[in-house]
C-alpha atoms as a PDB file:
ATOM      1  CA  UNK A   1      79.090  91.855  79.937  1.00  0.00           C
ATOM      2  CA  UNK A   2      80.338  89.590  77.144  1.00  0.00           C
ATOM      3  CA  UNK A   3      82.441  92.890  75.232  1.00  0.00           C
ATOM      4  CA  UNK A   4      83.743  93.927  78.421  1.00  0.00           C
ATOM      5  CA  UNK A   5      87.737  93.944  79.076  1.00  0.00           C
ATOM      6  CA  UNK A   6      89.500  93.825  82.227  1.00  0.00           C
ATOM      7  CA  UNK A   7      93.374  93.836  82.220  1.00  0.00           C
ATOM      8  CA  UNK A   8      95.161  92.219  85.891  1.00  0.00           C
ATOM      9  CA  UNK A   9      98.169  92.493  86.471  1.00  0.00           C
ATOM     10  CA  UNK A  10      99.937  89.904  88.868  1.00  0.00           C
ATOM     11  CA  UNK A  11      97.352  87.949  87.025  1.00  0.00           C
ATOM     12  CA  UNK A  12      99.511  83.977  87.020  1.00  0.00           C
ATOM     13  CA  UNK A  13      99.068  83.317  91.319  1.00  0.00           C
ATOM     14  CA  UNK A  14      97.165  84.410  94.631  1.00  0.00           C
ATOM     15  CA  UNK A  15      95.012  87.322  94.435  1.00  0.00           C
ATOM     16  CA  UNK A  16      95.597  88.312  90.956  1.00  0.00           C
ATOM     17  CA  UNK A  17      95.041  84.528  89.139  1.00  0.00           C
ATOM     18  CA  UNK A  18      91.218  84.109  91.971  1.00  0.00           C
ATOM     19  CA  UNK A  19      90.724  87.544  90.069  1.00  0.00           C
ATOM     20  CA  UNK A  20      91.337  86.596  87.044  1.00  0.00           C
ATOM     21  CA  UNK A  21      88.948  83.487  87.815  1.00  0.00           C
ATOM     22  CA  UNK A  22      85.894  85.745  88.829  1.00  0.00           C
ATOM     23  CA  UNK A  23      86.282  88.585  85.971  1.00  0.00           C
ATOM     24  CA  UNK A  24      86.428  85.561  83.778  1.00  0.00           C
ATOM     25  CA  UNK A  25      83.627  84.031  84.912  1.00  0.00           C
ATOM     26  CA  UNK A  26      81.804  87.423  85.519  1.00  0.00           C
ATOM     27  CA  UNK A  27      82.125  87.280  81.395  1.00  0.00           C
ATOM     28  CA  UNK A  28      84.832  90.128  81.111  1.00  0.00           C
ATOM     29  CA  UNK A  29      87.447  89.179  78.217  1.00  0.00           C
ATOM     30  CA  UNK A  30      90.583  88.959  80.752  1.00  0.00           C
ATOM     31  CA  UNK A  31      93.721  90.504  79.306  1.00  0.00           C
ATOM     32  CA  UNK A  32      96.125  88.259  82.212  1.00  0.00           C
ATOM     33  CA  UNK A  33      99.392  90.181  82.655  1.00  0.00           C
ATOM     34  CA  UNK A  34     102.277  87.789  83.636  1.00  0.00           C
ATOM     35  CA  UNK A  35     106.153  87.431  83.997  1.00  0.00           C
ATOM     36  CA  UNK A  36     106.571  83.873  84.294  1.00  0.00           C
ATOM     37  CA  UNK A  37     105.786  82.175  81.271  1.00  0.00           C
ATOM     38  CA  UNK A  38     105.207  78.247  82.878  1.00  0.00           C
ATOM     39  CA  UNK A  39     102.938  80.003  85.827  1.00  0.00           C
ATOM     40  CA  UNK A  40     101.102  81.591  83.267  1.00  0.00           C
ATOM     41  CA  UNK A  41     100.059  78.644  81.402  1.00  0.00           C
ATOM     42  CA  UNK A  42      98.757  77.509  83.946  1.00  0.00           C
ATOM     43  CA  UNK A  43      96.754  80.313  85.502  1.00  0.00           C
ATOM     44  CA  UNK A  44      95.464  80.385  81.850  1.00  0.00           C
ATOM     45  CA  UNK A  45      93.904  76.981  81.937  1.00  0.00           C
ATOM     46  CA  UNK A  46      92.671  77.690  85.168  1.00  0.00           C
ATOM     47  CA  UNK A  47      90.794  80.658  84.200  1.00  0.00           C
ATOM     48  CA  UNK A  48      89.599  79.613  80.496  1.00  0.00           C
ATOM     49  CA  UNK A  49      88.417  76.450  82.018  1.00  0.00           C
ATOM     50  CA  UNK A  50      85.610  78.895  84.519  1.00  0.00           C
ATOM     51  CA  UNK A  51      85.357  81.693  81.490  1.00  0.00           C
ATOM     52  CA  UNK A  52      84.676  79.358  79.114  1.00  0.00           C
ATOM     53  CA  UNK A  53      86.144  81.923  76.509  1.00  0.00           C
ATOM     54  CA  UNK A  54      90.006  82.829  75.872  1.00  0.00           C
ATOM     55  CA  UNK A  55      92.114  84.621  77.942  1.00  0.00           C
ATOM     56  CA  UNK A  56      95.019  87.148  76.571  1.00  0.00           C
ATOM     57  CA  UNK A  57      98.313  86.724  78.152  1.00  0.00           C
ATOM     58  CA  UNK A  58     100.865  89.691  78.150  1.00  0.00           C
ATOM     59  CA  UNK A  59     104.435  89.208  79.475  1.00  0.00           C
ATOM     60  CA  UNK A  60     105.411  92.062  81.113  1.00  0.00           C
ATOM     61  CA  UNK A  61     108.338  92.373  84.154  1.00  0.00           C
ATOM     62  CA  UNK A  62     106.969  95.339  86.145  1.00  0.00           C
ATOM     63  CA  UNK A  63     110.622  96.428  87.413  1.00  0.00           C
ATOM     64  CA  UNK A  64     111.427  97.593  83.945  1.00  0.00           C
ATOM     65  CA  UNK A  65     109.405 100.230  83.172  1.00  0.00           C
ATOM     66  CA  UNK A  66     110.105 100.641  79.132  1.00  0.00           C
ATOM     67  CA  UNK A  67     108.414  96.832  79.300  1.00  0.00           C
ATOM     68  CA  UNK A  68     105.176  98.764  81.261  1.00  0.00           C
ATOM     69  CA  UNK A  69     105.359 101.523  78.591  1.00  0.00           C
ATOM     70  CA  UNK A  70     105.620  98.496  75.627  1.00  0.00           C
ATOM     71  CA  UNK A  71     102.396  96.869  77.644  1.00  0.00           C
ATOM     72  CA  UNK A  72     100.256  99.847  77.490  1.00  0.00           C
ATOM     73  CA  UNK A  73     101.207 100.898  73.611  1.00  0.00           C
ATOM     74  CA  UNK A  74     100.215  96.873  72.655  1.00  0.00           C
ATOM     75  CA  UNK A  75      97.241  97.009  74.453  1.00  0.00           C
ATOM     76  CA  UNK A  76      95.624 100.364  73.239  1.00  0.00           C
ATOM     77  CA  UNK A  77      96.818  99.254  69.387  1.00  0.00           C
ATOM     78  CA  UNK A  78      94.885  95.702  69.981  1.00  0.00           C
ATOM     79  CA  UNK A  79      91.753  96.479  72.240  1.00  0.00           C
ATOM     80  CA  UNK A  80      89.072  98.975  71.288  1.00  0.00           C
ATOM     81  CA  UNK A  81      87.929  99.480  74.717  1.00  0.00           C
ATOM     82  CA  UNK A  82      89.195  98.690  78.164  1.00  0.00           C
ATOM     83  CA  UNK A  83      86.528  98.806  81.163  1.00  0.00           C
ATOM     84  CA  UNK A  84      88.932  97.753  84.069  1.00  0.00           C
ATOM     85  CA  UNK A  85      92.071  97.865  84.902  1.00  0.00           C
ATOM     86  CA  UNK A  86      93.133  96.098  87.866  1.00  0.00           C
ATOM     87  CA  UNK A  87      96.959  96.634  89.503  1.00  0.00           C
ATOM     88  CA  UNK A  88      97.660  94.000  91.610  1.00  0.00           C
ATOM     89  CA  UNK A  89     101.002  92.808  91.008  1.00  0.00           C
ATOM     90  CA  UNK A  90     103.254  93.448  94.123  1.00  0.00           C
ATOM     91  CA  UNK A  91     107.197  92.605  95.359  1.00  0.00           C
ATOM     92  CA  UNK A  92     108.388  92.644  98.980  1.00  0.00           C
ATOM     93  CA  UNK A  93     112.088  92.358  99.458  1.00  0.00           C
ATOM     94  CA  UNK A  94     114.200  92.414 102.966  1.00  0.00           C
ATOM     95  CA  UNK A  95     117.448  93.710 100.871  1.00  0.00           C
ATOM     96  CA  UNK A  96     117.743  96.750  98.886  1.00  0.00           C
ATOM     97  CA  UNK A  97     117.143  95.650  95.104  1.00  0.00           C
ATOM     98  CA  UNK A  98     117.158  97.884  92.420  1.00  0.00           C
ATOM     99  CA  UNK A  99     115.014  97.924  89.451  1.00  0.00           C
ATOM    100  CA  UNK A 100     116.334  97.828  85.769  1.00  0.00           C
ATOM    101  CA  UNK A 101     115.853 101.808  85.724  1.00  0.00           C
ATOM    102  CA  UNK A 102     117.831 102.022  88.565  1.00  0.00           C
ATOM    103  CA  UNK A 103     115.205 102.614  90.932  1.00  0.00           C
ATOM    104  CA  UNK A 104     114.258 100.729  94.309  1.00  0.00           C
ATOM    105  CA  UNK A 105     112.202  97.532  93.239  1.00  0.00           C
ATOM    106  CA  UNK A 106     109.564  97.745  95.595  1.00  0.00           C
ATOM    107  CA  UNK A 107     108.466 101.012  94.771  1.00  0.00           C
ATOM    108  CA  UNK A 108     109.429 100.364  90.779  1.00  0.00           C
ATOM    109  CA  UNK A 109     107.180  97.650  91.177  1.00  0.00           C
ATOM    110  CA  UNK A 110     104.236  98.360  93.236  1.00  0.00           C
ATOM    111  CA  UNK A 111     103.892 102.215  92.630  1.00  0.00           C
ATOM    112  CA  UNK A 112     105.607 103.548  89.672  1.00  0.00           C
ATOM    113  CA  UNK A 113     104.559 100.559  87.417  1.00  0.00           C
ATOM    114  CA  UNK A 114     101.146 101.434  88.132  1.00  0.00           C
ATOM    115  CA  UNK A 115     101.533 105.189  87.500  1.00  0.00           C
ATOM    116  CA  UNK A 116     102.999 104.564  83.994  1.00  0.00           C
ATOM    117  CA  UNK A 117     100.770 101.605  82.900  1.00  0.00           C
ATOM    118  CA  UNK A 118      97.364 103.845  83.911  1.00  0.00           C
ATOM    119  CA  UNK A 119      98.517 106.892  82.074  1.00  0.00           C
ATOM    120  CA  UNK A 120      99.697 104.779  78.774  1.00  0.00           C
ATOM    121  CA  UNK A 121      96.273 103.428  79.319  1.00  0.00           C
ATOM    122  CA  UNK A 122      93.827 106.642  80.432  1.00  0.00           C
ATOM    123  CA  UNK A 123      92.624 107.486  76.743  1.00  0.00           C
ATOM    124  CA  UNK A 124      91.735 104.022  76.245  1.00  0.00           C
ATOM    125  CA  UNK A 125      90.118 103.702  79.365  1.00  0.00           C
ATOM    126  CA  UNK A 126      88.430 107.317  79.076  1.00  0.00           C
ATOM    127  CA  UNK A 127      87.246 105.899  75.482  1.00  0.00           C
ATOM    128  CA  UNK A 128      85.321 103.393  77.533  1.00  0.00           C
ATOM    129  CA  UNK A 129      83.915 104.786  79.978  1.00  0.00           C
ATOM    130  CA  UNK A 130      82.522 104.429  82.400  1.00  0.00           C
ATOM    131  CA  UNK A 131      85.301 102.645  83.149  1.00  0.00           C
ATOM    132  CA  UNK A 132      87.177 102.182  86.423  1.00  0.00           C
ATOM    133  CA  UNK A 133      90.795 101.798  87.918  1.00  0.00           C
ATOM    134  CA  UNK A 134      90.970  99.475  90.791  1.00  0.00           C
ATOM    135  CA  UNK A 135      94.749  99.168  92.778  1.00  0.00           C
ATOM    136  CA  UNK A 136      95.360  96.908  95.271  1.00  0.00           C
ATOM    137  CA  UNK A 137      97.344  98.460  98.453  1.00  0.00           C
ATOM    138  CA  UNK A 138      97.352  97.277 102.275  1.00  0.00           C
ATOM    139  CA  UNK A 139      96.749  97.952 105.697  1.00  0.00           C
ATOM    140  CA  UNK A 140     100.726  98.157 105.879  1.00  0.00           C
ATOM    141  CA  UNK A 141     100.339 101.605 104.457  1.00  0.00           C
ATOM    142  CA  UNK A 142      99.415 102.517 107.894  1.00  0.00           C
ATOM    143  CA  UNK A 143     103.332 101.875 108.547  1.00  0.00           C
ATOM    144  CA  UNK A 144     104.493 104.491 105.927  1.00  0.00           C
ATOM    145  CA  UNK A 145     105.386 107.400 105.133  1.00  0.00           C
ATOM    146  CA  UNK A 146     106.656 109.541 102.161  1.00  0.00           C
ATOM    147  CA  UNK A 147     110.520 109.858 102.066  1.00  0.00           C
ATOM    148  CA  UNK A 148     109.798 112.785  99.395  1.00  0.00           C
ATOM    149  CA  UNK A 149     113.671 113.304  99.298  1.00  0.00           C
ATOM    150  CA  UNK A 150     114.452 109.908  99.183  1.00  0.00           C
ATOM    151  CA  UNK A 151     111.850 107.746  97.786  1.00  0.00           C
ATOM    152  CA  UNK A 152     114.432 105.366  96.489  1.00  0.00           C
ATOM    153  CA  UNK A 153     115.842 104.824  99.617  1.00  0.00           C
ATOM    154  CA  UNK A 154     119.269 105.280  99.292  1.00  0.00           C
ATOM    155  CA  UNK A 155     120.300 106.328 102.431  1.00  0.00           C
ATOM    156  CA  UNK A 156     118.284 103.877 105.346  1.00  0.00           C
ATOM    157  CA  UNK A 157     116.947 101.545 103.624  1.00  0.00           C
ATOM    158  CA  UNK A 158     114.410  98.491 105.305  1.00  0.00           C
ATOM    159  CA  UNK A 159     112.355  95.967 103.846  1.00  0.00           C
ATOM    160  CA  UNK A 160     108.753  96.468 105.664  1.00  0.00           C
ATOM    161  CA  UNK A 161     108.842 100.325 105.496  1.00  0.00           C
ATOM    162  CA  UNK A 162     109.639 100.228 101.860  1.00  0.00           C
ATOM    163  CA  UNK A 163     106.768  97.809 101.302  1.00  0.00           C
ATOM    164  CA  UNK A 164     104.352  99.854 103.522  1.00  0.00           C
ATOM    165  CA  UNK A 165     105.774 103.151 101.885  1.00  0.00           C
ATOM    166  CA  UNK A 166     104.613 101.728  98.632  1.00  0.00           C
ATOM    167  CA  UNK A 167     101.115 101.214  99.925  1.00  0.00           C
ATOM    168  CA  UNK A 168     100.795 103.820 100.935  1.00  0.00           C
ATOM    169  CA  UNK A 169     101.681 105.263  97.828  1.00  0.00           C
ATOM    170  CA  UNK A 170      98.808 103.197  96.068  1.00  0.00           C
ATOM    171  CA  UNK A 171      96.325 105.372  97.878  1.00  0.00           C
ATOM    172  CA  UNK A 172      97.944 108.677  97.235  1.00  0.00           C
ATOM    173  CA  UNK A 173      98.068 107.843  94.103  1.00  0.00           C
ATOM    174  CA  UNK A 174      94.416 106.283  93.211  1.00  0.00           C
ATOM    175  CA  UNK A 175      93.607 110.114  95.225  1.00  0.00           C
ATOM    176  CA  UNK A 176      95.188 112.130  92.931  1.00  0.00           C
ATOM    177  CA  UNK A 177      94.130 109.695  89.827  1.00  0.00           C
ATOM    178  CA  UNK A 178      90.846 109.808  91.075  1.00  0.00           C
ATOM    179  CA  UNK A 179      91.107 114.231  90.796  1.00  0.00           C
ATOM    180  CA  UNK A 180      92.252 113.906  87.546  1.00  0.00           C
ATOM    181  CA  UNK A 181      89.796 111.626  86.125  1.00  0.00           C
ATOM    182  CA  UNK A 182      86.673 114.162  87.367  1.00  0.00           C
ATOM    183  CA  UNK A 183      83.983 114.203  84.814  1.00  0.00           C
ATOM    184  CA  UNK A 184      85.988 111.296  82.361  1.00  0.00           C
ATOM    185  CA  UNK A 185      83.523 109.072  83.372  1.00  0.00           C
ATOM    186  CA  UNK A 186      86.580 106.427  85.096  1.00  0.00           C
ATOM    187  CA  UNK A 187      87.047 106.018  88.673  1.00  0.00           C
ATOM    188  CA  UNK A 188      89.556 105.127  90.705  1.00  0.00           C
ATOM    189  CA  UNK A 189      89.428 103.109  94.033  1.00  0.00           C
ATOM    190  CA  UNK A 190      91.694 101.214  96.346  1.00  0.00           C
ATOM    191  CA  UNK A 191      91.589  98.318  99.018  1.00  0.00           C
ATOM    192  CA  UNK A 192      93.174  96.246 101.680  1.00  0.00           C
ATOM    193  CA  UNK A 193      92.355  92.640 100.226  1.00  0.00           C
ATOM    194  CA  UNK A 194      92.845  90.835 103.950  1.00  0.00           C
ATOM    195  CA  UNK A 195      95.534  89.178 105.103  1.00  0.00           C
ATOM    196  CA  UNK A 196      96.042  86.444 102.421  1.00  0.00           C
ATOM    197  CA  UNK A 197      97.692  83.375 102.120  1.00  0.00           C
ATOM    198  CA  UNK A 198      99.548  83.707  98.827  1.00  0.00           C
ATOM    199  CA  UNK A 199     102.105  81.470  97.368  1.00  0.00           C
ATOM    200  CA  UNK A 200     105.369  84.042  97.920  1.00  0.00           C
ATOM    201  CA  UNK A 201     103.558  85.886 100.562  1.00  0.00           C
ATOM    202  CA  UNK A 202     103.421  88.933  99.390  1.00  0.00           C
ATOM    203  CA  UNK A 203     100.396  90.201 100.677  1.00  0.00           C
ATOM    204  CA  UNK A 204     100.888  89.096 103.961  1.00  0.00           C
ATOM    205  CA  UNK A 205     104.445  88.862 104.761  1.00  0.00           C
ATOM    206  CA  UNK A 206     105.358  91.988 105.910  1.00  0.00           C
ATOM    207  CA  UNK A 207     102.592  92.813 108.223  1.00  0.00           C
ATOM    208  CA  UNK A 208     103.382  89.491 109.959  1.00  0.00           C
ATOM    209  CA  UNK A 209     107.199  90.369 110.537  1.00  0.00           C
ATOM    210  CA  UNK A 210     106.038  93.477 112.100  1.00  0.00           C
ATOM    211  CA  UNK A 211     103.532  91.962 114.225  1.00  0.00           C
ATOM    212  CA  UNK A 212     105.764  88.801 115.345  1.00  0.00           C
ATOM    213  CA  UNK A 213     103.018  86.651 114.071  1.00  0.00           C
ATOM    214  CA  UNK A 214     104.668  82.809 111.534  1.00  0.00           C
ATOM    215  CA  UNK A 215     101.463  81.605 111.834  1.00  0.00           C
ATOM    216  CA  UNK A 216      99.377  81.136 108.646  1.00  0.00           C
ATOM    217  CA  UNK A 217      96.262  79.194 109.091  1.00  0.00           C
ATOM    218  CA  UNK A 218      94.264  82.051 110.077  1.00  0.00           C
ATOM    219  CA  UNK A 219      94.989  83.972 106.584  1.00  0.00           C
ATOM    220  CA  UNK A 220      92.371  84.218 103.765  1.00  0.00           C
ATOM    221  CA  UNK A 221      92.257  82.223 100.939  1.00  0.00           C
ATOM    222  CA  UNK A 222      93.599  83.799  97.662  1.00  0.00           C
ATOM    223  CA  UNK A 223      89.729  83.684  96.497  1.00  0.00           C
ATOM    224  CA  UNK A 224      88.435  85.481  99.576  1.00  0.00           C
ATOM    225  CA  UNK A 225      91.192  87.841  99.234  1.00  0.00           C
ATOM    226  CA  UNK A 226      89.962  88.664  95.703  1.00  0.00           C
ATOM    227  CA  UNK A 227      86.791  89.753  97.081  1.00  0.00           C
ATOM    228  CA  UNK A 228      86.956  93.370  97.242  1.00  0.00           C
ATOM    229  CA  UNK A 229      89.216  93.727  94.418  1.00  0.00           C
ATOM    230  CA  UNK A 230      86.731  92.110  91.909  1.00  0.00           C
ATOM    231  CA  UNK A 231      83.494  94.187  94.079  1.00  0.00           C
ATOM    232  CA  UNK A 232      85.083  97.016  93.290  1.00  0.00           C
ATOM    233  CA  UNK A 233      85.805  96.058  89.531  1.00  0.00           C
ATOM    234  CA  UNK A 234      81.889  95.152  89.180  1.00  0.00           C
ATOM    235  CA  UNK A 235      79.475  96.199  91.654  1.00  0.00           C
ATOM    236  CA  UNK A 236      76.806  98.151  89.816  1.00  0.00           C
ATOM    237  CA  UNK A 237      76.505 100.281  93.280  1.00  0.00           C
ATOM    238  CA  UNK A 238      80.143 101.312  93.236  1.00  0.00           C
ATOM    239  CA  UNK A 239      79.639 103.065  89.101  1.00  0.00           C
ATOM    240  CA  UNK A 240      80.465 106.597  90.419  1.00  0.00           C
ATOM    241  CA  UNK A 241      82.251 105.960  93.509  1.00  0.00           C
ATOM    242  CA  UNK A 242      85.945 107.050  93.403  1.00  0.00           C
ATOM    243  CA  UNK A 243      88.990 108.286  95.283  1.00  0.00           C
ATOM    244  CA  UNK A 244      88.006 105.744  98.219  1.00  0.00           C
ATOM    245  CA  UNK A 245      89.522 103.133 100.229  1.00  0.00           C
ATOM    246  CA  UNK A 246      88.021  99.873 100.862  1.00  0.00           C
ATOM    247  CA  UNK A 247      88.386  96.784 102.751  1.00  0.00           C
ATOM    248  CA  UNK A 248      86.294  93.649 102.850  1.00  0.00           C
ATOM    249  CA  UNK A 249      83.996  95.251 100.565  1.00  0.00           C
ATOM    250  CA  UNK A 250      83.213  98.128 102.955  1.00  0.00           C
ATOM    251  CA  UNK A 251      84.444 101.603 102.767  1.00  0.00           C
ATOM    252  CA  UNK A 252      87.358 102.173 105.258  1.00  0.00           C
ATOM    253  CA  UNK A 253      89.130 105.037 106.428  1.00  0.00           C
ATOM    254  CA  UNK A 254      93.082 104.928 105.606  1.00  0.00           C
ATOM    255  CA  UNK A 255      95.506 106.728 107.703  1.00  0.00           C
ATOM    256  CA  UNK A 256      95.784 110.239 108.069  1.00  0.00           C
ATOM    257  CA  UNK A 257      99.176 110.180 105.431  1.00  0.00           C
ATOM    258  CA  UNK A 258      96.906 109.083 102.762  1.00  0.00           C
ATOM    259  CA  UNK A 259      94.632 111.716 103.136  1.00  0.00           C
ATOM    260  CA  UNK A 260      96.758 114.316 102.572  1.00  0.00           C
ATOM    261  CA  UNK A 261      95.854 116.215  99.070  1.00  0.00           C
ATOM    262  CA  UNK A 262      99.075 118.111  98.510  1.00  0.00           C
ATOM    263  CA  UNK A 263     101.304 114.622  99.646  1.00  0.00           C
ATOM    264  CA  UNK A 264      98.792 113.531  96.905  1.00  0.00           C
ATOM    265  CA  UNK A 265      99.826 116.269  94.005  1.00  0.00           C
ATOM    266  CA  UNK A 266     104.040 115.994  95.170  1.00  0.00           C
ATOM    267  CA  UNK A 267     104.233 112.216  94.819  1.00  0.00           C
ATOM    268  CA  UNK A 268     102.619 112.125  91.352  1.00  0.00           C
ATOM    269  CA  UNK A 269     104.665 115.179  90.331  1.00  0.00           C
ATOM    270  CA  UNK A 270     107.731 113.294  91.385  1.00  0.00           C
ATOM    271  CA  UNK A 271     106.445 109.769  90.041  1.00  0.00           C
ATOM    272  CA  UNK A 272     106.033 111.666  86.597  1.00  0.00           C
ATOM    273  CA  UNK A 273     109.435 113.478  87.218  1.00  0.00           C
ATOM    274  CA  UNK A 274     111.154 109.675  87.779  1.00  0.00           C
ATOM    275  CA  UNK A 275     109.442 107.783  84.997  1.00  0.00           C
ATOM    276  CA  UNK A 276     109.070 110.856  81.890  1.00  0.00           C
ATOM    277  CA  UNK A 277     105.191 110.652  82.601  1.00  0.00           C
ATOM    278  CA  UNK A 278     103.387 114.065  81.785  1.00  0.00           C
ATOM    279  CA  UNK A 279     102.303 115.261  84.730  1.00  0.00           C
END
């Protein structure tokens, strides 16, 4: 798998830098997709020193989306082929921020940034196929819901439902992807990675304000945590699987919400309305 490529985003802490790690060492070429330069010199010693080959940092803030569209125009003009691409980054914020666009950060972030980089990137990834599309959501999308007319969240706006809303959002999303992508030759899959002890707690934090729960030494390890992201990424098994949700490796049922096709269709019609995507 020495010519393979895998691109991470998130890739400089937690789940994104233990994926980085076992891509690398899997042999993939690891394009590492950062925003803070000093973490990212580190994550990239961390992984070069298992891959024992280079790894590409990009510099990309996800909450500005012309940076996402600038991320997926350098990367098709450098790389010839592209065999995974893994979004992972994610933001959880108690107060309503807003996105350089103008646009709520957590669902700039952890939906719409995903939509734009995969479509700057489907020829590429079409190109190389089979390829595959693995997005990282969370059992908090069983929280959510769509506010179709307000997925900025303008009017009532709260911390954990906008995080779950975005989750759940990854899996309508990797859905509808998934339709799209029929007979390309790239899939597109999904997964709760655990509840995982990350440095900002991102992954776990808002599950464990809605349960009530500050302790921590019962969470996952960022490596563990990685597990079903990188299966998914790799396992020879899992070549034609798409459109699924996983957790701990195994296929898992998401909540009714994310199974709905035409929720599905609307929020990438909207997503492509919001960020000048064609649909």
């Amino acid at each position: 798998m020495g010519d393979r490529v895998a691109l991470v985003t998130g890739g400089s802490s937690g789940i994104g830098l233990a994926t980085c790690e076992a891509l690398g060492r899997a042999g993939y070429k690891v394009v590492m997709v950062c925003r803070d330069r000093i973490k990212a010199e580190v994550a990239q010693a961390i992984v070069e020193r298992v891959a024992n080959h280079p790894v590409d940092v990009r510099f990309c803030d996800l909450g500005d989306l012309e940076q996402v569209r600038a991320l997926g125009r350098d990367v098709c003009a450098d790389y010839d082929r592209l065999d995974v691409l893994v979004n992972n980054a994610g933001v959880w914020s108690d107060a309503r921020v807003e996105s350089a666009d103008g646009l709520e950060l957590t669902l700039a972030v952890n939906h719409l940034a995903p939509f734009v980089l995969t479509n700057a990137l489907r020829e590429l990834l079409e190109a190389s196929a089979p390829a595959r599309v693995v997005t990282v959501s969370s059992l908090m999308h069983r929280f959510g819901w769509m506010h179709f007319k307000d997925l900025n969240l303008k009017r009532r706006y709260n911390g954990v439902f906008a995080y779950a809303q975005s989750k759940l959002a990854n899996i309508l999303f990797t859905r509808e992807l998934s339709r799209r992508l029929e007979r390309t030759g790239v899939t597109a899959n999904c997964l709760h990675p655990g509840l995982v002890d990350t440095n900002l707690g991102k992954d776990t934090s808002p599950l464990l304000t809605l349960a009530g729960m500050p302790v921590r030494w019962f969470l996952l390890s960022p490596a563990k945590g990685a597990r079903t992201t990188v299966h998914l990424a790799t396992a020879p098994e899992l070549e034609r699987a798409t459109g699924l949700y996983f957790a701990n490796s195994r296929l898992g049922r998401p909540s009714s919400a994310a199974l709905r096709p035409e929720d599905a269709r609307r929020l990438w019609d909207l997503s492509a309305e919001m960020t000048g995507v064609r649909s």
